[in-house]
Protein backbone atom coordinates (compact mmCIF):
# COMPACT_ATOMS: atom_id res chain seq x y z
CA UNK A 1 0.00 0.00 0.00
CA UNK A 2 1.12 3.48 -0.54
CA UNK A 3 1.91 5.75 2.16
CA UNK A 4 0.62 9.20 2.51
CA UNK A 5 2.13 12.05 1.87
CA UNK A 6 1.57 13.13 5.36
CA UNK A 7 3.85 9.99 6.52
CA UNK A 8 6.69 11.07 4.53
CA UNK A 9 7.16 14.05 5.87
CA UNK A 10 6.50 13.21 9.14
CA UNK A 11 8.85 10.31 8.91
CA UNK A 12 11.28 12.47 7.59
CA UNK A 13 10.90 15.58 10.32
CA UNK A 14 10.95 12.76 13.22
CA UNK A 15 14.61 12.23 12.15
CA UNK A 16 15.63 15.67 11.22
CA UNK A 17 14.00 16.80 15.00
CA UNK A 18 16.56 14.35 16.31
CA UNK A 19 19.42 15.62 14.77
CA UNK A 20 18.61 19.75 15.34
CA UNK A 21 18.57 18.74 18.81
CA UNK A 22 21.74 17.41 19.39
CA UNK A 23 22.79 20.62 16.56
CA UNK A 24 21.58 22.94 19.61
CA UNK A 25 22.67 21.06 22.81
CA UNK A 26 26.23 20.80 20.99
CA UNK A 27 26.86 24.55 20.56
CA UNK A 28 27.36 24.74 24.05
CA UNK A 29 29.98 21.93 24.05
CA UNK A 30 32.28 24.23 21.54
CA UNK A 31 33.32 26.05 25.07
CA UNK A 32 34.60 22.54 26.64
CA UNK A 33 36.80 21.49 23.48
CA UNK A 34 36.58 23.27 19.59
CA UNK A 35 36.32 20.03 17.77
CA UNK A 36 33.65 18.22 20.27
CA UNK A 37 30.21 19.80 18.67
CA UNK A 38 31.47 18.99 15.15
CA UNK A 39 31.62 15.30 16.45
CA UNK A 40 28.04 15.54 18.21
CA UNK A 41 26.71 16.87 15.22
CA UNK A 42 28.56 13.95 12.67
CA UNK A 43 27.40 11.61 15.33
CA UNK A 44 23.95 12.63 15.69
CA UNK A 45 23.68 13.08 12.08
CA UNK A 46 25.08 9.69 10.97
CA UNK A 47 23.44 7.94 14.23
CA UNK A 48 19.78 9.44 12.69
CA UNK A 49 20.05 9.39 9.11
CA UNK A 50 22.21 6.33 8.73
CA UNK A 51 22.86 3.56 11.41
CA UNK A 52 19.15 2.76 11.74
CA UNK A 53 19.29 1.21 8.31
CA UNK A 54 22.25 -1.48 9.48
CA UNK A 55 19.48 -2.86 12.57
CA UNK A 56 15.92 -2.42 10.37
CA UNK A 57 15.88 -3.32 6.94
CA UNK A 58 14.60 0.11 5.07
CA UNK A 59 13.24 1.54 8.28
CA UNK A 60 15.18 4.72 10.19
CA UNK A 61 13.31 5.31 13.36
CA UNK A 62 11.02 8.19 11.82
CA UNK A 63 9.70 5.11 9.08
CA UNK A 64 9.55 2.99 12.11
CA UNK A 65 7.14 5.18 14.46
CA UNK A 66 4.90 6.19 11.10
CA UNK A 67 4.85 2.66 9.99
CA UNK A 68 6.60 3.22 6.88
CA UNK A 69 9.35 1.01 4.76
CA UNK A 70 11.99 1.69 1.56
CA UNK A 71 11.68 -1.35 -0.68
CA UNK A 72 12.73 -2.05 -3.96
CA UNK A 73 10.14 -1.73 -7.02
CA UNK A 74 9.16 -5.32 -6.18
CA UNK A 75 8.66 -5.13 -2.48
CA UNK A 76 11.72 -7.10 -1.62
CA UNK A 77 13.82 -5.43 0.69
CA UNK A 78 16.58 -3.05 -0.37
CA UNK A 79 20.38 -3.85 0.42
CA UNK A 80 21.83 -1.30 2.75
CA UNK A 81 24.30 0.31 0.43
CA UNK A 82 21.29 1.39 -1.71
CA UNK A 83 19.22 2.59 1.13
CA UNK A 84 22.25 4.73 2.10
CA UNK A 85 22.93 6.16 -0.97
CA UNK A 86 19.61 7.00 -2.00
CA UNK A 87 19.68 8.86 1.58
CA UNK A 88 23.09 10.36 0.73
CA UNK A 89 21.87 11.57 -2.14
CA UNK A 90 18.71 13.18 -0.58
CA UNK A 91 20.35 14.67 2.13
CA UNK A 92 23.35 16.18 -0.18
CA UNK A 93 21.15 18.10 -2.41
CA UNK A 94 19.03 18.87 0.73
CA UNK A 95 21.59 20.63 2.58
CA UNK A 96 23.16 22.00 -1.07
CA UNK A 97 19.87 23.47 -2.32
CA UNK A 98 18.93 25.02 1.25
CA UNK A 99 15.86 22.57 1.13
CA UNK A 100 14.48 23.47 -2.17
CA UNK A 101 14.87 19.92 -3.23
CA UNK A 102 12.71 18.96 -0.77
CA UNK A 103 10.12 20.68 -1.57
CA UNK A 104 10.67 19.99 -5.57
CA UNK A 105 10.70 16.33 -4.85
CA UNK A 106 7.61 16.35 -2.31
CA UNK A 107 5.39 18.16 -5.40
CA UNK A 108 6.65 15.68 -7.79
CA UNK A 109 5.19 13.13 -5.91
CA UNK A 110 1.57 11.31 -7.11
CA UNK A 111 -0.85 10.29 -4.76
CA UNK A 112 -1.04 7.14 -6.60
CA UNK A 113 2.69 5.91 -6.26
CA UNK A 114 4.39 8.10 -3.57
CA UNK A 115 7.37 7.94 -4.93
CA UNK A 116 9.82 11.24 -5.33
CA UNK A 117 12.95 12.02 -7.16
CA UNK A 118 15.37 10.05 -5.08
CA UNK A 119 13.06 7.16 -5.36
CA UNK A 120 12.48 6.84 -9.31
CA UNK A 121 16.67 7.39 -9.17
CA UNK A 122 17.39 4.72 -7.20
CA UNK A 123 14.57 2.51 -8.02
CA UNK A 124 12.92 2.17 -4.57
CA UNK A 125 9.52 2.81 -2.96
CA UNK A 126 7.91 3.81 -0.05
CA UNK A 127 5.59 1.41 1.26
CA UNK A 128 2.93 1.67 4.32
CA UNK A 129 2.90 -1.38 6.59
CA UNK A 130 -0.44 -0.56 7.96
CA UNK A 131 -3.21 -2.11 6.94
CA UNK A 132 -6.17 0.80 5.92
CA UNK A 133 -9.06 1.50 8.35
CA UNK A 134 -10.67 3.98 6.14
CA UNK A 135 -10.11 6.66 9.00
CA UNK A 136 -7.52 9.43 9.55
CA UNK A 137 -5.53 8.32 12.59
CA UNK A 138 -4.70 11.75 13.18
CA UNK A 139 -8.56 13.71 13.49
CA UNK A 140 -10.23 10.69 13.11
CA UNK A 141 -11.89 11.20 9.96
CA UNK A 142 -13.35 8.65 7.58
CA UNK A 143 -12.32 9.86 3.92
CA UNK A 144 -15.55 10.58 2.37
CA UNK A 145 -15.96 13.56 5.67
CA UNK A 146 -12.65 14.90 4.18
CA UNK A 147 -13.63 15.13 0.93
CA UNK A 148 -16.65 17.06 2.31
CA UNK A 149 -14.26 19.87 3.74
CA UNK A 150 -14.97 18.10 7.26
């Protein structure tokens, strides 16, 4: 099943929170030695974005809490190295592009296939593991009251 759009982003900004924190608690640390926040920061960076990946196959924990998995265009499981670049790659022209390509990539994306840039690239999907009540988890909501404007 495809994953909404919602989920992405959320999925995304789960992991992202998790790294600007440690970004803020480690500008303190800059007074105790001038190298230490630049290793918080790799840490925290690599130990959100990346190391999940080694423990859950195509889940980092954002995917994990919204339920959420990268797989290959036939739902079998991507190898790490491709998970990680496609990330890499994301996160590159991310920071290069001041977000933009966030933004580009999330409007790209169809409702019917949820798949952005980085996924027609590296030939993965985003796939929800949740099977579909027919209501919004969020406001409760069936999906014929938000069609209604309800």
């Amino acid at each position: 099943m495809v994953p909404s759009f919602e989920k992405r982003v959320r999925g995304f900004a789960i992991d992202t929170s998790g790294v600007s924190i440690f970004v803020i608690l480690s500008m303190f640390l800059g007074q105790v030695h001038p190298y230490l926040p630049w290793i918080v920061i790799g840490s925290a960076f690599f130990g959100f974005y990346f190391l999940p990946y080694f423990f859950s196959k195509g889940q980092s924990f954002g995917k994990r809490i919204q339920k959420i998995k990268i797989v290959n265009l036939d739902d079998s499981d991507c190898s790490v190295l491709k998970i990680l670049a496609r990330d890499a790659f994301k996160l590159t022209l991310s920071i290069a592009t001041f977000g933009i390509y966030l933004i580009i990539s999330f409007f790209v994306m169809s409702d019917s296939t949820s798949r952005t840039i980085h996924d027609y690239i590296f030939r993965t999907k985003v796939i929800d593991l949740e099977k579909p009540t027919g209501r919004d988890n969020f406001l409760g909501k069936v999906e014929s009251m938000k069609k209604r404007g309800f």
